[in-house]
Protein backbone atom coordinates (compact mmCIF):
# COMPACT_ATOMS: atom_id res chain seq x y z
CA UNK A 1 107.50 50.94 159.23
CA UNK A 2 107.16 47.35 160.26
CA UNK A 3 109.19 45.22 157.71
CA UNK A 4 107.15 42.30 156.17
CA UNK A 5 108.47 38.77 156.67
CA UNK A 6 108.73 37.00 153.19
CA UNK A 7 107.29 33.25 153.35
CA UNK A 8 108.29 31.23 150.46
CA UNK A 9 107.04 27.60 150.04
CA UNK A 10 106.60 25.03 147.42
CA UNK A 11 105.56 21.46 146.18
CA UNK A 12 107.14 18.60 144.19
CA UNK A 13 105.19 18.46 140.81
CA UNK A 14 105.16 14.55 140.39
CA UNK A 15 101.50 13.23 141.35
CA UNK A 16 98.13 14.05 142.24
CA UNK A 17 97.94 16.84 145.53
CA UNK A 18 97.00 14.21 148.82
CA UNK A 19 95.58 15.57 152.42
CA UNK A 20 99.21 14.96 153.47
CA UNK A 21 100.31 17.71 150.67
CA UNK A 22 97.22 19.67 151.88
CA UNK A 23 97.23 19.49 155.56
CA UNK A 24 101.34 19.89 155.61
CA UNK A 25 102.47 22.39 153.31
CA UNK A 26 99.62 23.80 151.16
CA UNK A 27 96.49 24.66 153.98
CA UNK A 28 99.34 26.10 156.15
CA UNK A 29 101.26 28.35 153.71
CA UNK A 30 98.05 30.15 152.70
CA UNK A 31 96.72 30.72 156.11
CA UNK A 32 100.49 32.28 156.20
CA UNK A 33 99.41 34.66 153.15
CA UNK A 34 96.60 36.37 154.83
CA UNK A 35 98.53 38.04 157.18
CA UNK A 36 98.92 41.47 156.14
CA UNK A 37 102.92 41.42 157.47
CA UNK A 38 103.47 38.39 154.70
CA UNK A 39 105.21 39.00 151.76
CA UNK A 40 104.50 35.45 150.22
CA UNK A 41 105.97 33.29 147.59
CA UNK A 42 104.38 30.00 146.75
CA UNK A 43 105.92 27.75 143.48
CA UNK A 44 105.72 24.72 142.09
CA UNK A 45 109.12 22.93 142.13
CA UNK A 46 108.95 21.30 138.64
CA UNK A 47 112.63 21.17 138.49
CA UNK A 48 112.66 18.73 141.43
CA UNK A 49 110.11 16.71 139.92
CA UNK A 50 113.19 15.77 137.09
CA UNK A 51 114.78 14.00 139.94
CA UNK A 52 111.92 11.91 140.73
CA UNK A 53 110.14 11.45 137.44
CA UNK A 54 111.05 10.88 133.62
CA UNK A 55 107.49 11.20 132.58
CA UNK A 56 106.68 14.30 130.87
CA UNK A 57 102.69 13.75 130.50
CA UNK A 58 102.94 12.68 133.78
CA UNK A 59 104.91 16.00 135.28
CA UNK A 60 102.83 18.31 133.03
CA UNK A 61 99.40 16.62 134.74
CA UNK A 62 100.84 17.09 137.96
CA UNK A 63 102.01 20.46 137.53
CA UNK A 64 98.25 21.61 136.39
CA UNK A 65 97.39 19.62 139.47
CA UNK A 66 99.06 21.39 141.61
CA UNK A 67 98.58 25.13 140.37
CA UNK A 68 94.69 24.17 140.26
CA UNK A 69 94.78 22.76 144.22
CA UNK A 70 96.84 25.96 145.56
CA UNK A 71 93.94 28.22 143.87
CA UNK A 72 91.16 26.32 144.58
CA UNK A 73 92.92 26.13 148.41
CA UNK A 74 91.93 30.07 148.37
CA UNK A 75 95.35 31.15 146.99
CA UNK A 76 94.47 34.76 146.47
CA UNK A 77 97.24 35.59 143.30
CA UNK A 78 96.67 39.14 144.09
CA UNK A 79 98.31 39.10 147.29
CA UNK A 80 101.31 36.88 146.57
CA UNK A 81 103.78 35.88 144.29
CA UNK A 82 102.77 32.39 142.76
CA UNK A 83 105.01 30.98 139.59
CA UNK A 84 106.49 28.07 138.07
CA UNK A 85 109.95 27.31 139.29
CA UNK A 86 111.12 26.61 135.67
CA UNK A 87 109.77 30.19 134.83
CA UNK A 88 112.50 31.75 136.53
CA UNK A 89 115.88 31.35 134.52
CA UNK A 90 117.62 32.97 137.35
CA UNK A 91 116.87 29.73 139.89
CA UNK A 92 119.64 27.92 137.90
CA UNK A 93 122.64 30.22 137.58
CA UNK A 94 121.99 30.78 141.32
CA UNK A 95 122.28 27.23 141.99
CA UNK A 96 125.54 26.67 140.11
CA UNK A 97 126.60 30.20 141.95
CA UNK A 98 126.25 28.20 145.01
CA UNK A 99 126.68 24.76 144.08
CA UNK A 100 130.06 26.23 143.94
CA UNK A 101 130.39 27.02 147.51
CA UNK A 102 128.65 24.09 148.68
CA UNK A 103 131.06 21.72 150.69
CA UNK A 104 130.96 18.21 149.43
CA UNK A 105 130.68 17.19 152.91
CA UNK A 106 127.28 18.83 153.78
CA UNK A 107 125.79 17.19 150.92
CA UNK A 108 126.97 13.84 151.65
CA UNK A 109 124.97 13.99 155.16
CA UNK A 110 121.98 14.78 152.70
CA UNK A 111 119.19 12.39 154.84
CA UNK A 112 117.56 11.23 150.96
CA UNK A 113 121.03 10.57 149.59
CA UNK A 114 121.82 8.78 152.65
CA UNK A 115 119.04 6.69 152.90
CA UNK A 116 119.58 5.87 148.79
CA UNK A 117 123.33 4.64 149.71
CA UNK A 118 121.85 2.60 152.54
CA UNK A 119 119.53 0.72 150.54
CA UNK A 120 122.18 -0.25 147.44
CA UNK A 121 124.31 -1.47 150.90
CA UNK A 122 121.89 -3.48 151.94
CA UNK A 123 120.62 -5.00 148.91
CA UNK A 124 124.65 -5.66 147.78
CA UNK A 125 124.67 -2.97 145.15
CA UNK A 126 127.25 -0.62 144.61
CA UNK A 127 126.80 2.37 147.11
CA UNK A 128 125.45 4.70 144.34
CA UNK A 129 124.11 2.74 142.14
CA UNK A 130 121.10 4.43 140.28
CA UNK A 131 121.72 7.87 142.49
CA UNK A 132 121.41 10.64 140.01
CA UNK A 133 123.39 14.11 140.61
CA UNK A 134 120.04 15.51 140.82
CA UNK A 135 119.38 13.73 143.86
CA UNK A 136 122.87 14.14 145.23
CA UNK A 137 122.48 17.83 144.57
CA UNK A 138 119.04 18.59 145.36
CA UNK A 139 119.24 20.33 148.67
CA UNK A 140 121.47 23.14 146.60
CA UNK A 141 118.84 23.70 144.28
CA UNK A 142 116.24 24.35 147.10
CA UNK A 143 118.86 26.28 148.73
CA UNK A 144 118.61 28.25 145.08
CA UNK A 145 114.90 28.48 145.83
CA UNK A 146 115.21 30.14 149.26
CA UNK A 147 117.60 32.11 148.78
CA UNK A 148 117.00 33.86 145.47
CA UNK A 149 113.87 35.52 147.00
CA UNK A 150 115.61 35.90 150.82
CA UNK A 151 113.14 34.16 152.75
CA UNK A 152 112.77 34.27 156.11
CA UNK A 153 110.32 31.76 156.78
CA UNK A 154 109.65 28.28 154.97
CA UNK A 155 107.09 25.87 155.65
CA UNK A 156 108.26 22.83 155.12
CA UNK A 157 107.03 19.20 156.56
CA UNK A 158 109.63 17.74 160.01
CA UNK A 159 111.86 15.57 156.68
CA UNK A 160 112.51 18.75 155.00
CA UNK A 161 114.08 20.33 158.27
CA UNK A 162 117.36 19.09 157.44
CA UNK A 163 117.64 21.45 153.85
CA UNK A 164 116.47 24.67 155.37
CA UNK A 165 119.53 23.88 158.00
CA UNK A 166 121.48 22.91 154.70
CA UNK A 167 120.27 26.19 152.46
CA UNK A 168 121.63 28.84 155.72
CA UNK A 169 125.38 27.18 155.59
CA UNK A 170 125.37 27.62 152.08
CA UNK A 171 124.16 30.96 152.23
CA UNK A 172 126.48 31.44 155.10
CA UNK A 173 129.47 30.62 152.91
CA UNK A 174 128.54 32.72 150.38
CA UNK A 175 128.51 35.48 151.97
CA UNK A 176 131.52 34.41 154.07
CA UNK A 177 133.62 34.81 150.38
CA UNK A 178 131.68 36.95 148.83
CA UNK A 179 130.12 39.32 150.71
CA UNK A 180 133.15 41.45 151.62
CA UNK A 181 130.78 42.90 154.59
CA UNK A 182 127.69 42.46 153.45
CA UNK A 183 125.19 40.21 153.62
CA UNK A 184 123.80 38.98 150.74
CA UNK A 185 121.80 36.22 151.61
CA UNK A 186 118.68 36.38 154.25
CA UNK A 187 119.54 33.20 157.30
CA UNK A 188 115.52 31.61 156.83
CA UNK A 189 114.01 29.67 159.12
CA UNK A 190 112.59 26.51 158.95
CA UNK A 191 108.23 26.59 160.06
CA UNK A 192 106.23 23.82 161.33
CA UNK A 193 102.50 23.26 162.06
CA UNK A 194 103.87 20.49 165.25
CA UNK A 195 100.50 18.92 164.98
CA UNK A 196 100.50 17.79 160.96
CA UNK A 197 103.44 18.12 160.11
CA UNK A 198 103.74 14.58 159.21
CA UNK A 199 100.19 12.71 158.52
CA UNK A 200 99.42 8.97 158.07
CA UNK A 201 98.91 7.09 155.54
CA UNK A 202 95.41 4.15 154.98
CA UNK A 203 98.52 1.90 156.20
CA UNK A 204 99.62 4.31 159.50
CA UNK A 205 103.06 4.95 157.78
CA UNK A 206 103.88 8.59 156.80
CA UNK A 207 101.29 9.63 153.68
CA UNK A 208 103.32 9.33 150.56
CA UNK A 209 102.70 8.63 146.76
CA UNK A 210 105.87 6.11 147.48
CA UNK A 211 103.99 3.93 149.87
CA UNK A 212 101.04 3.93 147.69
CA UNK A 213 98.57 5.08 150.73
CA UNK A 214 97.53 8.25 150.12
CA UNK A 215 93.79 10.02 150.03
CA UNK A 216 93.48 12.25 146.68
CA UNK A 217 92.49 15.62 148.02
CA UNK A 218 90.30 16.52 145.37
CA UNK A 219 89.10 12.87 144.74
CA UNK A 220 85.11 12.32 144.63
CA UNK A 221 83.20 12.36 147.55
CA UNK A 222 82.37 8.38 146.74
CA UNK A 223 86.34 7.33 145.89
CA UNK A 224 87.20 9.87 149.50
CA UNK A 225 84.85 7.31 150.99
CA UNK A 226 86.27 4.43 149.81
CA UNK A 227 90.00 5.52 150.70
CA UNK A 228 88.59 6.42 154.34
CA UNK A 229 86.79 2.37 154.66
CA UNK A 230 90.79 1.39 153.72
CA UNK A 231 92.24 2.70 156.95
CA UNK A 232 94.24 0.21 158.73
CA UNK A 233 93.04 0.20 161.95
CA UNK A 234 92.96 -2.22 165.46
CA UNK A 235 90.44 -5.35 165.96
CA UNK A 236 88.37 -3.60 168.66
CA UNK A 237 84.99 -4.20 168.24
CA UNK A 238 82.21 -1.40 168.83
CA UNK A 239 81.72 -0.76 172.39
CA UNK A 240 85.10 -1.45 173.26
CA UNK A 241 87.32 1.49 174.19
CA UNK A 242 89.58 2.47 171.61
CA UNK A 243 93.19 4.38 171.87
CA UNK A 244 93.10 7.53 170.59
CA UNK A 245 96.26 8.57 170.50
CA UNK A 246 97.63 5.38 169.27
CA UNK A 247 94.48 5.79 166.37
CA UNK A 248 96.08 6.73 162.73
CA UNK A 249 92.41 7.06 162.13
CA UNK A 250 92.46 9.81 164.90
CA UNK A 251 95.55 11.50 163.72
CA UNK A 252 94.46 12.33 160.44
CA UNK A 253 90.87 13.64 162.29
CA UNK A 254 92.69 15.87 164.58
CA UNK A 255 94.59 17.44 161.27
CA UNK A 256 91.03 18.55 160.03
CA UNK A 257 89.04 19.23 163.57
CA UNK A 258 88.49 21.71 165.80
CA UNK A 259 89.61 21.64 168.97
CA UNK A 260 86.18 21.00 170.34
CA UNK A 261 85.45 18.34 167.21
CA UNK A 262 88.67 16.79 168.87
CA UNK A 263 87.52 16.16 171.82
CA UNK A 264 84.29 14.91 171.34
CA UNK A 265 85.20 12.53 168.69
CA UNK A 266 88.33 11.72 171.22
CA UNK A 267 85.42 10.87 174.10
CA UNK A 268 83.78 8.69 171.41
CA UNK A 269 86.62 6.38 170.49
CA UNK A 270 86.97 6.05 174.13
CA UNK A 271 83.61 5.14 174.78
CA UNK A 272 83.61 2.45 172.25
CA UNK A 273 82.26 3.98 169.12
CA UNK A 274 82.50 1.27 166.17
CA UNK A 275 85.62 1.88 163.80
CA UNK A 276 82.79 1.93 161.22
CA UNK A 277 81.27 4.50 162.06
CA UNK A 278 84.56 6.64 163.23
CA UNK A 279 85.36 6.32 159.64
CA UNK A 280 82.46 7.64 158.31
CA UNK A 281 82.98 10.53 160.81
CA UNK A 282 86.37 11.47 158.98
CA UNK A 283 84.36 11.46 155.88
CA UNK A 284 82.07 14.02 156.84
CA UNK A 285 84.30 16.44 158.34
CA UNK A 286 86.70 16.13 155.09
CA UNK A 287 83.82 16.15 153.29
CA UNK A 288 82.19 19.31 154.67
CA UNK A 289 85.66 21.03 154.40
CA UNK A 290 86.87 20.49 150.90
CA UNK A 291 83.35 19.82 148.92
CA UNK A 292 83.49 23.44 147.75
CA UNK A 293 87.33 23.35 146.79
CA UNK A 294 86.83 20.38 144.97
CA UNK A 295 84.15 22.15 142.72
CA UNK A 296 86.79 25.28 142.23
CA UNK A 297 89.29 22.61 141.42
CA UNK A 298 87.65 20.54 139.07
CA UNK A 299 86.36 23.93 137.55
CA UNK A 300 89.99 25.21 137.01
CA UNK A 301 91.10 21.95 135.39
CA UNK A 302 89.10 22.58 132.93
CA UNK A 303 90.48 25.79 132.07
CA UNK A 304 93.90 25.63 132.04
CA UNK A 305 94.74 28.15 129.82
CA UNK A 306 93.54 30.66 132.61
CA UNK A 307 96.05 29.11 134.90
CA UNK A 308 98.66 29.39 132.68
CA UNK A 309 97.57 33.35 132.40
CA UNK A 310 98.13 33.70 136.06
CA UNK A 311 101.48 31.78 136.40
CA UNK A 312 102.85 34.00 133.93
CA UNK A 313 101.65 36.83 135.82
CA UNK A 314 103.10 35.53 139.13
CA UNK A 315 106.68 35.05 136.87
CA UNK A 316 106.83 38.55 136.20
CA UNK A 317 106.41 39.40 139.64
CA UNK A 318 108.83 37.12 140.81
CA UNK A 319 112.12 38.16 138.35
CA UNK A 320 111.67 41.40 138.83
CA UNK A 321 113.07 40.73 142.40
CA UNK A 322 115.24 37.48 141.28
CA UNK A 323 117.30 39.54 137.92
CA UNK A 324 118.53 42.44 139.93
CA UNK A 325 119.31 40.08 142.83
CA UNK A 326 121.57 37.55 140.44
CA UNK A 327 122.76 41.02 138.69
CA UNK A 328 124.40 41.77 142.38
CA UNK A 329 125.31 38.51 143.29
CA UNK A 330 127.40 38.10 139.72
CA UNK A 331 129.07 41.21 140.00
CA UNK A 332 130.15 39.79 143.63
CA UNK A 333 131.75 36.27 141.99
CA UNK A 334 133.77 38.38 139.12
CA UNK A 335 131.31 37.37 136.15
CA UNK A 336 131.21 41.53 135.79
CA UNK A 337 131.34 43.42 132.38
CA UNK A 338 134.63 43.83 130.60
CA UNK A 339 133.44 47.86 130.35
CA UNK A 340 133.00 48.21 133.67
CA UNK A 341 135.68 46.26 135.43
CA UNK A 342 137.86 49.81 136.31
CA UNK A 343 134.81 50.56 138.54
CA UNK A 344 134.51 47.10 140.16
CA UNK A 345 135.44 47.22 143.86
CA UNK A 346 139.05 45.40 144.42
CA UNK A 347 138.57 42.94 147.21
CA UNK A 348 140.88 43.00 150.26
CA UNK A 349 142.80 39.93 150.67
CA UNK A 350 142.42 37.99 153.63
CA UNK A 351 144.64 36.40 156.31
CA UNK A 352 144.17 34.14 158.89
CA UNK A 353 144.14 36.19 162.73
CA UNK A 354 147.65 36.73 163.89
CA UNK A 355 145.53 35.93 167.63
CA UNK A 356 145.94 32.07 167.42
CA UNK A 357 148.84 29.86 165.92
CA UNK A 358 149.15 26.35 165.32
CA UNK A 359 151.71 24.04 166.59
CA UNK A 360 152.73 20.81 164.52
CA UNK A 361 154.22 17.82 166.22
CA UNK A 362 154.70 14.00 165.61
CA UNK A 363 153.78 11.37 168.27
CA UNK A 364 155.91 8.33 169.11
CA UNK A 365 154.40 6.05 166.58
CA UNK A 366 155.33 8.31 163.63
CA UNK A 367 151.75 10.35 163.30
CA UNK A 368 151.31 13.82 163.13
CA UNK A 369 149.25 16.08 165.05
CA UNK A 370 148.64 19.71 166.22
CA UNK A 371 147.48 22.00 168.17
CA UNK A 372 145.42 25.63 168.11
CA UNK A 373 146.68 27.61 170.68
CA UNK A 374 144.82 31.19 171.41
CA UNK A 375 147.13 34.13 171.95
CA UNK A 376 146.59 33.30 175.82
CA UNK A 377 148.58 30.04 175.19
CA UNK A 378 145.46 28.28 175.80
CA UNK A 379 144.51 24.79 173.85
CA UNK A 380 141.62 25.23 172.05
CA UNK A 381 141.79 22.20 169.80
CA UNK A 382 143.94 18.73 169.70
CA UNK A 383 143.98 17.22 166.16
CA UNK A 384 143.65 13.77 165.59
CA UNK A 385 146.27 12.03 164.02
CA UNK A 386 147.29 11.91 160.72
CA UNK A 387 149.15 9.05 158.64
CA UNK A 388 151.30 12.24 157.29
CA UNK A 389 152.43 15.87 157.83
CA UNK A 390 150.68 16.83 154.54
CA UNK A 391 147.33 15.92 155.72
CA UNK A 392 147.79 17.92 158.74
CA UNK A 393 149.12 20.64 157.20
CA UNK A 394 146.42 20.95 154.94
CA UNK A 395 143.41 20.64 157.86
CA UNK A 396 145.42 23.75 159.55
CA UNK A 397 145.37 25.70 156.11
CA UNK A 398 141.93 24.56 155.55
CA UNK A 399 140.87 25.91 158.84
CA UNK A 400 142.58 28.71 158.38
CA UNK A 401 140.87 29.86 155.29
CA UNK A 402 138.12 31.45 157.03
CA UNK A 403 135.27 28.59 155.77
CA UNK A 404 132.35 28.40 158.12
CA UNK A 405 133.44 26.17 161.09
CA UNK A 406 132.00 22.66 161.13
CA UNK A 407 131.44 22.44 165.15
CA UNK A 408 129.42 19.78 166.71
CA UNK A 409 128.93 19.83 170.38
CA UNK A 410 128.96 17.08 172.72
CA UNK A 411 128.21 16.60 176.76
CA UNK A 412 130.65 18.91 177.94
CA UNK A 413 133.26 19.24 175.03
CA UNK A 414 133.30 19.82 170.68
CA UNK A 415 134.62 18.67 168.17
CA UNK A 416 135.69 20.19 164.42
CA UNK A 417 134.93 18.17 161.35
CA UNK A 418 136.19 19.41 157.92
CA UNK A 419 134.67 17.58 154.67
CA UNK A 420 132.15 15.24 157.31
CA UNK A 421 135.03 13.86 158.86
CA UNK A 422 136.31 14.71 162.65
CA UNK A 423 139.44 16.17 162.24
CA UNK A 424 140.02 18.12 166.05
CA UNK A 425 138.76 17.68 169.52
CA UNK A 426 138.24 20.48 172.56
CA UNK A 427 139.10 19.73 175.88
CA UNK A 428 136.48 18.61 178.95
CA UNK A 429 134.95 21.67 180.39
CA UNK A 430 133.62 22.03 183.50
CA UNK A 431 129.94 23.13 182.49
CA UNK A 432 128.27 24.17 179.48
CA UNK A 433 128.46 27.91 179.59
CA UNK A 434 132.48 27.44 179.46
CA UNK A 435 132.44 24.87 176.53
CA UNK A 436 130.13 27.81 174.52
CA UNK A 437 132.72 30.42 175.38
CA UNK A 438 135.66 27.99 174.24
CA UNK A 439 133.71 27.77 170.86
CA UNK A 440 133.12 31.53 170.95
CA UNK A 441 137.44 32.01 170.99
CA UNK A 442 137.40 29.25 168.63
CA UNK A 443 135.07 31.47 165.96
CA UNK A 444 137.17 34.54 166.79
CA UNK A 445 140.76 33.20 166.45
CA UNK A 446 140.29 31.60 163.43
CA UNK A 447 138.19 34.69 161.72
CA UNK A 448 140.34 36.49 158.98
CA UNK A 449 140.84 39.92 159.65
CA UNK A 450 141.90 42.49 156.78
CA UNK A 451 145.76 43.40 155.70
């Protein structure tokens, strides 16, 4: 029996749906749901709108928005499992489960909470001044997401690569402590449509309700036109060739086209066709594509008590996988019942492998250093150095503790980082397959094995 691959995607509930939204995340994910080997899960992430909005009529607008654009996409409910995120009471206790796991470190290299600090440094401000703990914390919450249903596949647009990457280490190191052999947690995997992933905006940066540039995907055909005449484009006038690929106008064409639409509209701009008229080309193609939708939508806007009917529906569905799931995972953290705790499975402590050892020394100029030697004698890793011999010591028990290994190659070497800092360096190898084999031993030596 061919097992099903469970796709799980969702949107931000804090403005009106945009052909960004559409041609990104939403248009992709449901072409995802017709194939008969998806098991899909689509939700709208109202929790992460609190990060990003404190209005409630506006978050409970959006959040109608949204559910009405997925359906009127062609959402068939039938097929998937489509809910509210702040239906499922389980989403939370999993993300304090694993905001508990989650190294301070990984979140700190968080590209939204980096850009945030950035900004208050430039501007003079205090590095986290007006950063919320939402915002700090957000990619564990969407780890929550992913992980409470096991999802192999997420679509997600390029700037959300970073917290599928972030959502596997966390799962990784829960199931590193936890898991006592088994794995708990599904590794997913981030998926891209290369060719939208990112659209542009009327002012050719990236679409966004921040920059104030987007085109409403359910707008009226009149205001769609009006958005489309907005387009920033070059001062080529018709009959001059124009640069296609260098044509935001273009790029969001392609997104909607087919391949043979491409082309010839892609022959036009090269044979001078007025940016006038390109425009109104866009318009008809968008048009022709979403006229119907729009009706649905509008339709289901108007009936919201029917959509409400069906999110419930899709709820249902969805705890009955996410309670028994958090019913395992909190019998795994201890949180079992007092009646049952004879029964509960005693976990076998851990040591560090009796394979590798570390060697402490101090250098001339008072530091402190070591090394991780394999059985062999072999180096594997030089520390930096360290004001004191407490610090080092506790890197070496750190490392030791059988966390998932921070290792970040380089040309023809790695390095170890603990807490996003650089705390150990590998020697030069010769080539590349030698420096993957050194990081190989590395895993092995430092993996606990079982008194």
């Amino acid at each position: 029996m061919t097992t099903r691959t469970r796709i799980l995607t969702g949107i931000t509930t804090t403005g009106t749906p945009h052909l960004g939204n559409y041609a990104g995340a939403i248009r992709p994910a449901i072409l995802a749901s017709e194939d008969a080997n998806a098991d899909s899960f689509y939700f709208l992430a109202d929790y992460h709108a609190l990060i990003k909005c404190d209005d409630p009529q506006r978050i409970q607008r959006s959040r109608m928005e949204i559910a009405a654009t997925w359906l009127a996409g062609g959402l068939d409910v039938n097929r998937v499992t489509f809910y509210r995120q702040s239906d499922i009471p389980e989403i939370p206790e999993l993300t304090w489960l694993l905001t508990c796991v989650a190294a301070k470190g990984l979140l700190n290299r968080a590209h939204a909470y980096k850009a945030s600090v950035d900004k208050n440094v430039e501007n003079g401000e205090d590095p986290d001044a007006g950063i919320s703990m939402g915002l700090y914390s957000y990619p564990v919450l969407m780890a929550a997401d992913i992980l409470m249903f096991n999802a192999h596949k997420v679509p997600v647009g390029r700037d959300q690569i970073q917290h599928v990457e972030m959502a596997r280490d966390i799962g990784q190191r829960f199931n590193h402590l936890f898991g006592n052999g088994k794995e708990f947690f599904t590794m997913p995997e981030a998926l891209i449509e290369e060719s939208v992933a990112t659209l542009p905006g009327l002012d050719g940066r990236k679409m966004s309700k921040s920059y104030d540039n987007t085109i409403p995907l359910f707008t009226s055909a009149k205001d769609m036109k009006d958005a489309i005449s907005r387009i920033v484009t070059d001062s080529r006038a018709p009959g001059e060739a124009k640069d296609p690929d260098n044509s935001h106008l273009f790029t969001l064409y392609q997104a909607f086209a087919t391949k043979a639409q491409e082309q010839e509209f892609r022959d036009e701009l090269l044979q001078g066709l007025g940016w006038g008229e390109a425009k109104n080309r866009l318009f008809q193609l968008l048009d022709g594509q979403l006229g119907e939708a729009r009706e649905r939508y509008h339709h289901l806007m108007s009936r919201p008590s029917d959509m409400e009917d069906l999110l419930l529906v899709g709820a249902k569905k969805a705890r009955a996988v996410a309670a028994p799931f958090l019913a395992e995972l909190r019998e795994a953290v201890g949180l079992r019942s007092f009646v049952n705790q004879a029964a509960a499975p005693v976990a076998t402590k851990k040591k560090a492998a009796k394979a590798a050892r570390f060697v402490s020394f101090r250098e001339d100029d008072g530091s402190f250093r070591f090394r991780l030697l394999a059985a062999d004698g072999e180096q594997l890793l030089l520390s930096r150095n360290f004001a004191d011999g407490k610090a080092a010591g506790a890197a070496t028990k750190q490392l030791q503790s059988g966390d998932a290994l921070d290792v970040r190659t380089h040309a023809l070497s790695f390095s170890v980082w603990l807490d996003g800092a650089e705390v150990a360096d590998s020697a030069e190898f010769s080539d590349d397959a030698s420096r993957d084999a050194a990081i190989e031993a590395l895993r092995v030596a430092l993996t606990p094995i079982e008194d």
